[in-house]
Protein backbone atom coordinates (compact mmCIF):
# COMPACT_ATOMS: atom_id res chain seq x y z
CA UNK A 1 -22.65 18.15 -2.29
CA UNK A 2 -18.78 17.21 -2.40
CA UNK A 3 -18.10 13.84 -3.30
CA UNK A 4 -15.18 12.40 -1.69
CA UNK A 5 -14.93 8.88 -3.06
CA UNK A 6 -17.32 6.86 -5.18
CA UNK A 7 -16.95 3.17 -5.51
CA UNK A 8 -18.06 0.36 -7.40
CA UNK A 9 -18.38 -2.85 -6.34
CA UNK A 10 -19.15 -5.82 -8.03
CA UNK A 11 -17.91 -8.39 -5.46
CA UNK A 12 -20.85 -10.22 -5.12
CA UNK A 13 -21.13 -12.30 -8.00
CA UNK A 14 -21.84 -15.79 -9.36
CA UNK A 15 -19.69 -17.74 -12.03
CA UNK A 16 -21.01 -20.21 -14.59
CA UNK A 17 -18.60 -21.72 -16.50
CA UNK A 18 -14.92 -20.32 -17.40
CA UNK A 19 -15.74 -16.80 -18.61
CA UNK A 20 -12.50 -15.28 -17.94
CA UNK A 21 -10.80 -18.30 -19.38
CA UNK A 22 -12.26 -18.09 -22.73
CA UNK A 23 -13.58 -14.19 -23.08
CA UNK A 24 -11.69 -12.25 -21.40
CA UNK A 25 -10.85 -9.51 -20.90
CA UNK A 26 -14.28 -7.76 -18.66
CA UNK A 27 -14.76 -4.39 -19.46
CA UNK A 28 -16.10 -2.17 -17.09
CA UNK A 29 -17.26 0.88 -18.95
CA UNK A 30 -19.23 4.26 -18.29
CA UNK A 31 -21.95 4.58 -20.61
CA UNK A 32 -24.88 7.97 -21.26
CA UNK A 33 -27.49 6.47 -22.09
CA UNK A 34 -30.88 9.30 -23.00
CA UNK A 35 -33.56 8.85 -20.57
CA UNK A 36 -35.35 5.80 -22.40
CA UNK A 37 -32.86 2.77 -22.86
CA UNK A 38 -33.56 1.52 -26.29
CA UNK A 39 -31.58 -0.92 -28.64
CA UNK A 40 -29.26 1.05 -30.06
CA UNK A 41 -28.11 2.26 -26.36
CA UNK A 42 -25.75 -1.41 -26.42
CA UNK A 43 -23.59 -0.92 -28.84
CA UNK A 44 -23.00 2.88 -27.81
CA UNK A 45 -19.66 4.57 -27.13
CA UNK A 46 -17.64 4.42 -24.57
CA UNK A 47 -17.83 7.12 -22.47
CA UNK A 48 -15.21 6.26 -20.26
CA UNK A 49 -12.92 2.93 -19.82
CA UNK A 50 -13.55 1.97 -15.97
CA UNK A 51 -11.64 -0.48 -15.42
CA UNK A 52 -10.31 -4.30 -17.50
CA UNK A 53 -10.43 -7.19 -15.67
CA UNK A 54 -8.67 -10.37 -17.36
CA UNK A 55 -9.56 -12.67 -13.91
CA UNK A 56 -12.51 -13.27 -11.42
CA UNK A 57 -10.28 -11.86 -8.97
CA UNK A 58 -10.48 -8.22 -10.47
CA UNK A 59 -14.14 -8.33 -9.23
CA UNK A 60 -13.20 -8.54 -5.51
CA UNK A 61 -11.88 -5.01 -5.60
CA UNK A 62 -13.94 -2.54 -5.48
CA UNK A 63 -13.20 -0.22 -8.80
CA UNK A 64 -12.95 3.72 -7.92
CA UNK A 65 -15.12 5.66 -9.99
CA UNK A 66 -14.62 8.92 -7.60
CA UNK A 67 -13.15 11.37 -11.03
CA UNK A 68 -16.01 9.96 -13.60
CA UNK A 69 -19.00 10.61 -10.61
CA UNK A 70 -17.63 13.81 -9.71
CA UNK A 71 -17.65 14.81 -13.27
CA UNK A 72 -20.96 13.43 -14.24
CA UNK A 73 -22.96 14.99 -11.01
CA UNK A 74 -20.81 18.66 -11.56
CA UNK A 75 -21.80 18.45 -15.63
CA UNK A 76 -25.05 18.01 -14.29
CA UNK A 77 -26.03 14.89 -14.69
CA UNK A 78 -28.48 12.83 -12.31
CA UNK A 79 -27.29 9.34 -13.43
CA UNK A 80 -24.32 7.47 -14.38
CA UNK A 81 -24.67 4.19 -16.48
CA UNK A 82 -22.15 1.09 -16.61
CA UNK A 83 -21.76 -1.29 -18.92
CA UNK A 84 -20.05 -4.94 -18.55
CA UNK A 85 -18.80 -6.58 -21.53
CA UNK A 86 -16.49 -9.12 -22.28
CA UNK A 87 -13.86 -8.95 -25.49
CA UNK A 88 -15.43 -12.17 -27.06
CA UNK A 89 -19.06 -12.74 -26.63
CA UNK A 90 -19.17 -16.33 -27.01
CA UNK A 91 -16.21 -19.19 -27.30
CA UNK A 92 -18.94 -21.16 -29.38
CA UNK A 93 -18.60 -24.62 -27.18
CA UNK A 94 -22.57 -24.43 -26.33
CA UNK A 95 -21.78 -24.01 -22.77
CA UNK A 96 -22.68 -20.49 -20.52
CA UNK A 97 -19.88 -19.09 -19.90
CA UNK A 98 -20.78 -15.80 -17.61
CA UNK A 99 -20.53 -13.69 -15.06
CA UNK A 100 -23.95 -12.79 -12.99
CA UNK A 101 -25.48 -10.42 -10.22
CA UNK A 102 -28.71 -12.49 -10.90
CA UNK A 103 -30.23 -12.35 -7.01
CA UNK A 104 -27.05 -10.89 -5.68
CA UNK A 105 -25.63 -6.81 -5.14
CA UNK A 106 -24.02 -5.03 -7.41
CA UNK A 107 -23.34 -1.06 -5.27
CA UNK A 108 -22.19 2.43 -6.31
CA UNK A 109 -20.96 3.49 -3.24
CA UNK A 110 -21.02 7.41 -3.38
CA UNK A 111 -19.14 8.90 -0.11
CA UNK A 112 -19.82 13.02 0.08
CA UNK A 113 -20.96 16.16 2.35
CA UNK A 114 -22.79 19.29 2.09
């Protein structure tokens, strides 16, 4: 198969709180995870930056991932991971301050042909 554009899109999502306010910025990475996610899978590497998003905004786009799928699926790979994190995991107020797909879509929208 030829992929010719691979998207994700994260633009249906909930706020609680002022996440992007006080821990910010929202990284979007790639992660390879083995086939078993296990503990030490969340602090992993990197394996690509996907995107940084420093407002809610940035999630209304959706973020093309075409050059990482295409490499992951022609390296032979049958999945590709993503990780969201934000800079500072907690502003310490007592309050949630997140971002969540709880009940909602999050899509990888792959695009190809035989």
């Amino acid at each position: 198969a030829h992929i010719t554009q691979a998207q994700l899109d994260l633009s249906d999502y909930a706020l609680s709180g002022s996440p992007f306010e006080w821990l910010r910025p929202l990284y979007v990475e790639e992660v390879n995870w083995g086939p078993t996610l296990d503990a030490a899978d969340y602090g992993a590497a990197a394996a690509a930056s996907l995107a940084t998003l420093n407002d809610a905004e940035g999630l209304d786009d959706p973020i093309d991932v075409t050059g990482r799928v295409t490499s992951r699926i022609d390296g032979g790979g049958n999945s590709f991971g993503i990780r969201l994190r934000f800079e500072t995991t907690t502003n310490d107020d007592g309050t949630n301050d997140s971002v969540n797909w709880a009940g909602r879509t999050a899509q990888l929208i792959i695009h190809y042909y035989k």
